[in-house]
C-alpha atoms as a PDB file:
ATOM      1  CA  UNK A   1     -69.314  11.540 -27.776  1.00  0.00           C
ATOM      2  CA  UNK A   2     -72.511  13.420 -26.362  1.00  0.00           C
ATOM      3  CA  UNK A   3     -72.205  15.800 -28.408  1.00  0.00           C
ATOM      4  CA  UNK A   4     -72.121  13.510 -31.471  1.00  0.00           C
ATOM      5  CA  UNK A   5     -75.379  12.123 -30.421  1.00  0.00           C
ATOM      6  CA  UNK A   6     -77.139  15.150 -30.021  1.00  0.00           C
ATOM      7  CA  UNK A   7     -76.456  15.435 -33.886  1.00  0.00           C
ATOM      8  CA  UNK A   8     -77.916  12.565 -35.348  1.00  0.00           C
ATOM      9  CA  UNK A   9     -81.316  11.798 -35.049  1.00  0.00           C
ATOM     10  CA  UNK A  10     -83.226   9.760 -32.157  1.00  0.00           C
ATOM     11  CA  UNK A  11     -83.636   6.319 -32.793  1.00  0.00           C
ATOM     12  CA  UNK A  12     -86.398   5.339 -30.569  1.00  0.00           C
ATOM     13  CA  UNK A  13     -86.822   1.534 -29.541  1.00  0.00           C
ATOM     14  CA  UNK A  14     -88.130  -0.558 -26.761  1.00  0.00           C
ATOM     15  CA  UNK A  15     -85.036  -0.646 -24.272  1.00  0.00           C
ATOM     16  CA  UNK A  16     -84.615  -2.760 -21.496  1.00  0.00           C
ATOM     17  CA  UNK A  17     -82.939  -0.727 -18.819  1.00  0.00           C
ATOM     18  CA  UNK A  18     -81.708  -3.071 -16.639  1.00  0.00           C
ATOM     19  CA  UNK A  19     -79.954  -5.220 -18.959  1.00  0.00           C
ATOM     20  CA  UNK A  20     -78.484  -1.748 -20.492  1.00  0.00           C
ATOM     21  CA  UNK A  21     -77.378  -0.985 -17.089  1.00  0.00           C
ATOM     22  CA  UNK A  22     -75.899  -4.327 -16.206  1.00  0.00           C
ATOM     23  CA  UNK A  23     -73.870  -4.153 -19.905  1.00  0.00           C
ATOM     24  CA  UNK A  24     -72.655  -1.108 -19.055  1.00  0.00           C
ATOM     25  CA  UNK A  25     -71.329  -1.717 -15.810  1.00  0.00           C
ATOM     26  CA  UNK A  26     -69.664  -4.947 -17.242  1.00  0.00           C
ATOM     27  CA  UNK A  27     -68.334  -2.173 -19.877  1.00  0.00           C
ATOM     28  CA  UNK A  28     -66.222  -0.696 -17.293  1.00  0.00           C
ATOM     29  CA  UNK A  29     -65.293  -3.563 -15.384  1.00  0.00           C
ATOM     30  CA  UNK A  30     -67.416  -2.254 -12.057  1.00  0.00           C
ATOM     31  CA  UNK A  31     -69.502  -5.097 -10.838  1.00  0.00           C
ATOM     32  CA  UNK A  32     -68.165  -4.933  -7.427  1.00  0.00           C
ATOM     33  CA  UNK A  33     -68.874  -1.358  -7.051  1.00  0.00           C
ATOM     34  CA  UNK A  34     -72.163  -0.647  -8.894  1.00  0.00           C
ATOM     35  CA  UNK A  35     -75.586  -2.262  -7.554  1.00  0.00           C
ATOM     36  CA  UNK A  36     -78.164  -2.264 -10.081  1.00  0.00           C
ATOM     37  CA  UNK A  37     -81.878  -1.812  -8.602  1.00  0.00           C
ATOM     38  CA  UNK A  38     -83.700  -1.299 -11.922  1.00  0.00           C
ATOM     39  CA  UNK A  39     -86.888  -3.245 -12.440  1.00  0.00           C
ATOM     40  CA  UNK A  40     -86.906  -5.698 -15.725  1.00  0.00           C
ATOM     41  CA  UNK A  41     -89.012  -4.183 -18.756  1.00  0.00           C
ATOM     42  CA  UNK A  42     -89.366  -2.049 -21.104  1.00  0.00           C
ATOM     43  CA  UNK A  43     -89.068   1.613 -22.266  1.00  0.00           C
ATOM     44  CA  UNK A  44     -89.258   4.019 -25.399  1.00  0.00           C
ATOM     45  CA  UNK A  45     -85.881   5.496 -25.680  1.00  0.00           C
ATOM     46  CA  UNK A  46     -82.868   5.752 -27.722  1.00  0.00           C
ATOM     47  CA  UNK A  47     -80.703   3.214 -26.527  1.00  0.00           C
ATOM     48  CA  UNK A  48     -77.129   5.255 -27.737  1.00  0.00           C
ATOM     49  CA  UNK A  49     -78.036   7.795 -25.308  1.00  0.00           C
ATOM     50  CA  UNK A  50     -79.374   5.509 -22.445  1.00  0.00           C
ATOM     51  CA  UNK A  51     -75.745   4.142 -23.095  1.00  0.00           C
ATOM     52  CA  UNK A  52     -74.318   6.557 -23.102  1.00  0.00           C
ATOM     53  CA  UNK A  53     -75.811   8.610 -20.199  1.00  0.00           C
ATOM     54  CA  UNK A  54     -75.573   5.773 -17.789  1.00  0.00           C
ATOM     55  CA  UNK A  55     -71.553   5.607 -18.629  1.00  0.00           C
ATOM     56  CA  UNK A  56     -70.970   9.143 -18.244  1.00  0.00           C
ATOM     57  CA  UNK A  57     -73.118   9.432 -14.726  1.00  0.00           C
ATOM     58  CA  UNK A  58     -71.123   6.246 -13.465  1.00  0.00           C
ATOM     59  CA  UNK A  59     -68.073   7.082 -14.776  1.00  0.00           C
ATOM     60  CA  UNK A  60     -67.949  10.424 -12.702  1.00  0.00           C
ATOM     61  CA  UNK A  61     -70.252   8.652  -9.402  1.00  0.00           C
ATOM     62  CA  UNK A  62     -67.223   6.151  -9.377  1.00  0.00           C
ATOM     63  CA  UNK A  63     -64.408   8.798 -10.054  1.00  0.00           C
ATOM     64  CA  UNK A  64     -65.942  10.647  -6.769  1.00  0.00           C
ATOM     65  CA  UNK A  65     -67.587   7.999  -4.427  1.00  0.00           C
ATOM     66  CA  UNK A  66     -65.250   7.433  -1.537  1.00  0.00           C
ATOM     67  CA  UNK A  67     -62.772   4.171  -1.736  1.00  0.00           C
ATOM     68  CA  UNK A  68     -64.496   0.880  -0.682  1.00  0.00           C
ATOM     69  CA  UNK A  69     -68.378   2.504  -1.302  1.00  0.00           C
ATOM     70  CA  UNK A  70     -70.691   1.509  -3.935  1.00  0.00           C
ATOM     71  CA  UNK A  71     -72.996   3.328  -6.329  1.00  0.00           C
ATOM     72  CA  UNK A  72     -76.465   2.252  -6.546  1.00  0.00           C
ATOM     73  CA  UNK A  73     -78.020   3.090 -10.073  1.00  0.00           C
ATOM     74  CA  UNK A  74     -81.991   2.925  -9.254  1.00  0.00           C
ATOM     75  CA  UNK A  75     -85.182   3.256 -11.446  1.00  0.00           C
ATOM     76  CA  UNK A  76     -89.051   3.068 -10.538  1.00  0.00           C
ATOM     77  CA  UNK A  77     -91.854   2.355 -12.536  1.00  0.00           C
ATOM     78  CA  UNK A  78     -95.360   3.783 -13.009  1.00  0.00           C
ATOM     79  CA  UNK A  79     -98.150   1.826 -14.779  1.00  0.00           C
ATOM     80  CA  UNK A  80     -98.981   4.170 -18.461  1.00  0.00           C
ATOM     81  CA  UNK A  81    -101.451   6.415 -17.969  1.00  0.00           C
ATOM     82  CA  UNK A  82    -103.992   7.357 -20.298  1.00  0.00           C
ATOM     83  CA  UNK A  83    -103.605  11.208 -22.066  1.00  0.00           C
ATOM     84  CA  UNK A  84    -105.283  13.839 -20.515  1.00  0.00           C
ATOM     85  CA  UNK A  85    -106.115  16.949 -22.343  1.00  0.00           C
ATOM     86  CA  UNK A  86    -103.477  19.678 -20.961  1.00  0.00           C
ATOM     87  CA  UNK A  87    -104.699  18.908 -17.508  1.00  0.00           C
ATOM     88  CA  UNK A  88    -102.190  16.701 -14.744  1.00  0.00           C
END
């Protein structure tokens, strides 16, 4: 399926990540193994491939994470900052 994304063109759109996160779990039934520590908002992404990334890395973090353990899916933030020209 990957592979099939890389092929088609990125459809960027504002994409909540938690709420991608928390469908995706539902997705594969794994609300009592998966905590979600995401904070709500916004980014520029494709969704597909959000989707799609998030299933295959907890698809494989579930396959391998010891019976009875959970797998914590975590994102920070950064306020935007403004361009710089070529410098950090």
């Amino acid at each position: 399926m990957l592979r099939e994304l890389e092929r088609r063109p990125l459809h960027t759109l504002e994409v909540d990540l938690a709420e991608t996160a928390r469908g995706v779990v539902a997705g594969l039934g794994a609300f009592d193994r998966v905590v979600i520590d995401i904070p709500e908002g916004t980014v520029a992404a494709d969704r597909e491939l959000v989707i799609q990334a998030l299933t295959d890395l907890l698809v494989h973090a579930l396959e391998n994470a010891p019976d009875g353990s959970t797998v914590t899916i975590c994102a920070d933030s950064e306020p935007e900052r403004p361009a710089t020209n070529g410098s950090p």
